[in-house]
C-alpha atoms as a PDB file:
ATOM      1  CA  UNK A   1     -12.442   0.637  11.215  1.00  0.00           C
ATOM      2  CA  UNK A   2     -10.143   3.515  12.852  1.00  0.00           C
ATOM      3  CA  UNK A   3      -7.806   1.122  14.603  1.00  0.00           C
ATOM      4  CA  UNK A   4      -7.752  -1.058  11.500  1.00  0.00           C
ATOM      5  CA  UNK A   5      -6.475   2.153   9.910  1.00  0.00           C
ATOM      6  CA  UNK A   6      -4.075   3.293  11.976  1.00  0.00           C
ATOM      7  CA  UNK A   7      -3.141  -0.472  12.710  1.00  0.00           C
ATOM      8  CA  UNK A   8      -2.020  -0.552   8.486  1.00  0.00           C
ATOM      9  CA  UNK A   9      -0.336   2.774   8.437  1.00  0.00           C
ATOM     10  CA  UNK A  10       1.606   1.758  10.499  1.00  0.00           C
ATOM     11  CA  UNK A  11       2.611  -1.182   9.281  1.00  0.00           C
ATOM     12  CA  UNK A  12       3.132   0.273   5.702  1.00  0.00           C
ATOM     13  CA  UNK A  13       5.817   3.124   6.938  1.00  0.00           C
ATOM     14  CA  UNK A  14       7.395   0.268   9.130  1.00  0.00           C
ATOM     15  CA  UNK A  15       7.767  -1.936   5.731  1.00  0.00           C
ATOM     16  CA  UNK A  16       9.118   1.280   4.149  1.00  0.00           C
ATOM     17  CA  UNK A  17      11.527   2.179   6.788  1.00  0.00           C
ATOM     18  CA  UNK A  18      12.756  -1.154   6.734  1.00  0.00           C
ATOM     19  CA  UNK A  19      13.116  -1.636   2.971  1.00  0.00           C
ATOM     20  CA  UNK A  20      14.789   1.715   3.038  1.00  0.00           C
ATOM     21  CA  UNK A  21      17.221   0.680   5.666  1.00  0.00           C
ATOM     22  CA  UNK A  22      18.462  -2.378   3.106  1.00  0.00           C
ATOM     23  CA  UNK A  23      19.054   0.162   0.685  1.00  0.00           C
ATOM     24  CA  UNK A  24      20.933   2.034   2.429  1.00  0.00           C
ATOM     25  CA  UNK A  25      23.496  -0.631   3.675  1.00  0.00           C
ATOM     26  CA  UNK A  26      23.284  -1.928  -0.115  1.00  0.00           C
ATOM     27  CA  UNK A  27      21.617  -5.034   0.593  1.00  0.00           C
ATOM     28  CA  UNK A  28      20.139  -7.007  -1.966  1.00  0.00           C
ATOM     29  CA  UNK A  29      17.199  -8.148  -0.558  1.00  0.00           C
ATOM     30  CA  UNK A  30      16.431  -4.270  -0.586  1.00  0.00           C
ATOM     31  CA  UNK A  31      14.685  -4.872  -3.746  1.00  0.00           C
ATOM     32  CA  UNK A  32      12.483  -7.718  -2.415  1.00  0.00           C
ATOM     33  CA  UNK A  33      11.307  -5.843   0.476  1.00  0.00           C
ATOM     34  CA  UNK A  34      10.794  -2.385  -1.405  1.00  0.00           C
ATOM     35  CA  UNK A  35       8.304  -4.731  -3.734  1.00  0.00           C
ATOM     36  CA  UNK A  36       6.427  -6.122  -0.224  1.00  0.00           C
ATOM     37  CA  UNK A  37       6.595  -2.144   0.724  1.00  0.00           C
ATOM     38  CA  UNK A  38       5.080  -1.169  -2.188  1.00  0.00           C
ATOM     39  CA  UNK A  39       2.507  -4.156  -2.790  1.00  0.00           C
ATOM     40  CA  UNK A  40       1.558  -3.526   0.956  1.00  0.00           C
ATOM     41  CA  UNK A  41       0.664  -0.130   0.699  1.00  0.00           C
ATOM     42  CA  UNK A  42      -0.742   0.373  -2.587  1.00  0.00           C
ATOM     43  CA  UNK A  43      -3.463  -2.692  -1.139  1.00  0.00           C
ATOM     44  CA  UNK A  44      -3.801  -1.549   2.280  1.00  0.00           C
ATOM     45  CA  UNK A  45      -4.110   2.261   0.609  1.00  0.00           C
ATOM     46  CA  UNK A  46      -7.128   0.979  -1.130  1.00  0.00           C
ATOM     47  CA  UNK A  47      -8.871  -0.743   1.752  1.00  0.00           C
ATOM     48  CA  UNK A  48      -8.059   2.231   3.784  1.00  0.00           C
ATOM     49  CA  UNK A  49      -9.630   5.051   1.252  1.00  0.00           C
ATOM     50  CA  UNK A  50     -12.595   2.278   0.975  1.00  0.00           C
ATOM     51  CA  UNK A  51     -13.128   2.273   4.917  1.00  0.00           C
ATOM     52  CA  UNK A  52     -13.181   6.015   5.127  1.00  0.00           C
ATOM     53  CA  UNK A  53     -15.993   6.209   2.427  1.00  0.00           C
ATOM     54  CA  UNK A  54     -17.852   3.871   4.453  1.00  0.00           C
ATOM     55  CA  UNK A  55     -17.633   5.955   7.197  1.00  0.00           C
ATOM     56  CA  UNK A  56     -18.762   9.277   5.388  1.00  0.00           C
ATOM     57  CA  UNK A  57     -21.479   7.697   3.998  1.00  0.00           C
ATOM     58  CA  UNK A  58     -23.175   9.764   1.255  1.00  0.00           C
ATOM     59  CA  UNK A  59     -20.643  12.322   2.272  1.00  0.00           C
ATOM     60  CA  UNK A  60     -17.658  10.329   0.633  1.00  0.00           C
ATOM     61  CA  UNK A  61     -19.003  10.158  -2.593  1.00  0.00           C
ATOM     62  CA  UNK A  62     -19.703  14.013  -3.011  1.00  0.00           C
ATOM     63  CA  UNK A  63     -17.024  16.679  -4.443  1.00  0.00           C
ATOM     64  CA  UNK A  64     -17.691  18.901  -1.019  1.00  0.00           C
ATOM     65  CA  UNK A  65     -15.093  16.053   0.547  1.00  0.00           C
ATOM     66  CA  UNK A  66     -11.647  15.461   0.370  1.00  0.00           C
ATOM     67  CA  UNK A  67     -12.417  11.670   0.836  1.00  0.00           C
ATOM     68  CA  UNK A  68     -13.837  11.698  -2.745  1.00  0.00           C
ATOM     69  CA  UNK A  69     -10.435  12.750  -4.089  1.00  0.00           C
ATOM     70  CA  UNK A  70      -8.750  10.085  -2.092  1.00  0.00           C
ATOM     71  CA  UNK A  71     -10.818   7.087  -3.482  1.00  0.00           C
ATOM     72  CA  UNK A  72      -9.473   8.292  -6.971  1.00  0.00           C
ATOM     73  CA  UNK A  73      -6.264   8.788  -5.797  1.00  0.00           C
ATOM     74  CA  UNK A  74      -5.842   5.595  -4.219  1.00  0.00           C
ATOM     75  CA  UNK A  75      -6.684   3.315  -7.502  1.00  0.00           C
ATOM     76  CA  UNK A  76      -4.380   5.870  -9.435  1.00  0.00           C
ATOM     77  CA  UNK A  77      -1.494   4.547  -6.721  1.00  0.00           C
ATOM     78  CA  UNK A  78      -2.450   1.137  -6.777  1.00  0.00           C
ATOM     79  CA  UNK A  79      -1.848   1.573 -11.373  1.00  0.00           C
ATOM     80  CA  UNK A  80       1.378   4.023 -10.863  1.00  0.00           C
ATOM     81  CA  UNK A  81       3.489   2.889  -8.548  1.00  0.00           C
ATOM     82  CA  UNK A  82       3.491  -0.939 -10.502  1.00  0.00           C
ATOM     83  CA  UNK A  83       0.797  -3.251 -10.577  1.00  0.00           C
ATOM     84  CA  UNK A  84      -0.308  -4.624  -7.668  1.00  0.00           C
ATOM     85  CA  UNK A  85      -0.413  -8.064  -9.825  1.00  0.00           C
ATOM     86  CA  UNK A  86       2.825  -7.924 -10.826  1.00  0.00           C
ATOM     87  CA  UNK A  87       4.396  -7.301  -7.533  1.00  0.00           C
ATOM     88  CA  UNK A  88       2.039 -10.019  -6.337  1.00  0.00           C
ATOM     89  CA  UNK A  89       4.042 -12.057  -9.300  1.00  0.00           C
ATOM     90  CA  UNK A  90       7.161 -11.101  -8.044  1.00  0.00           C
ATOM     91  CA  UNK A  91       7.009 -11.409  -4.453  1.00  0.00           C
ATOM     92  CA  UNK A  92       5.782 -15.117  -5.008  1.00  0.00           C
ATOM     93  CA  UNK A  93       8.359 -15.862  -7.395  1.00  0.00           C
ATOM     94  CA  UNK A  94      11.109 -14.593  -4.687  1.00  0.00           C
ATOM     95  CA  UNK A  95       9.404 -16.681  -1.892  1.00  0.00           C
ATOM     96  CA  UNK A  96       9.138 -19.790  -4.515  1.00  0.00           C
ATOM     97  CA  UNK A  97      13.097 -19.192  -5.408  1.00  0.00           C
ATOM     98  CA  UNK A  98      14.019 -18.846  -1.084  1.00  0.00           C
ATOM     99  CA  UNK A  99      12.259 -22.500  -0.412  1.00  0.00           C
END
């Protein structure tokens, strides 16, 4: 589960970096890739907060832990930062639109 982890964090700053690196040349596709940024981690942010309650155990659920905090946080992402369904929408729509 800790290499699955790390494996996703990584992934999510490199989809990030890169849709910040459109932006910053102006590229259009910027938007595109900022939704796959943002779908990407606001999922793998989920499974990730879900893991590390696994691996607490009993622990995880209790207000003595920081991980308890982070499994509410993590759904409150997944609502704020967009809907994960509608980016899901939009990201299909795009890939429909490039075929």
């Amino acid at each position: 589960m800790v290499t699955e982890i790390t494996v996703n964090v990584k992934a999510a700053r490199q989809l990030c970096y890169y849709a910040g690196s459109l932006r910053d040349k102006c590229d259009p596709e910027s938007i595109i890739e900022t939704c796959i940024a943002k779908y990407f981690s606001s999922v793998m942010l989920s499974k990730i907060v879900n893991d590390t309650v696994q691996i607490h155990g009993a622990n995880g659920c209790s207000n003595d832990f920081a991980v308890e905090r982070y499994y509410r946080d993590a759904k409150m992402n997944e609502i704020i930062e967009g809907s994960t369904q509608m980016h899901e929408m939009m990201i299909a729509l795009n890939t429909f639109r490039s075929m």
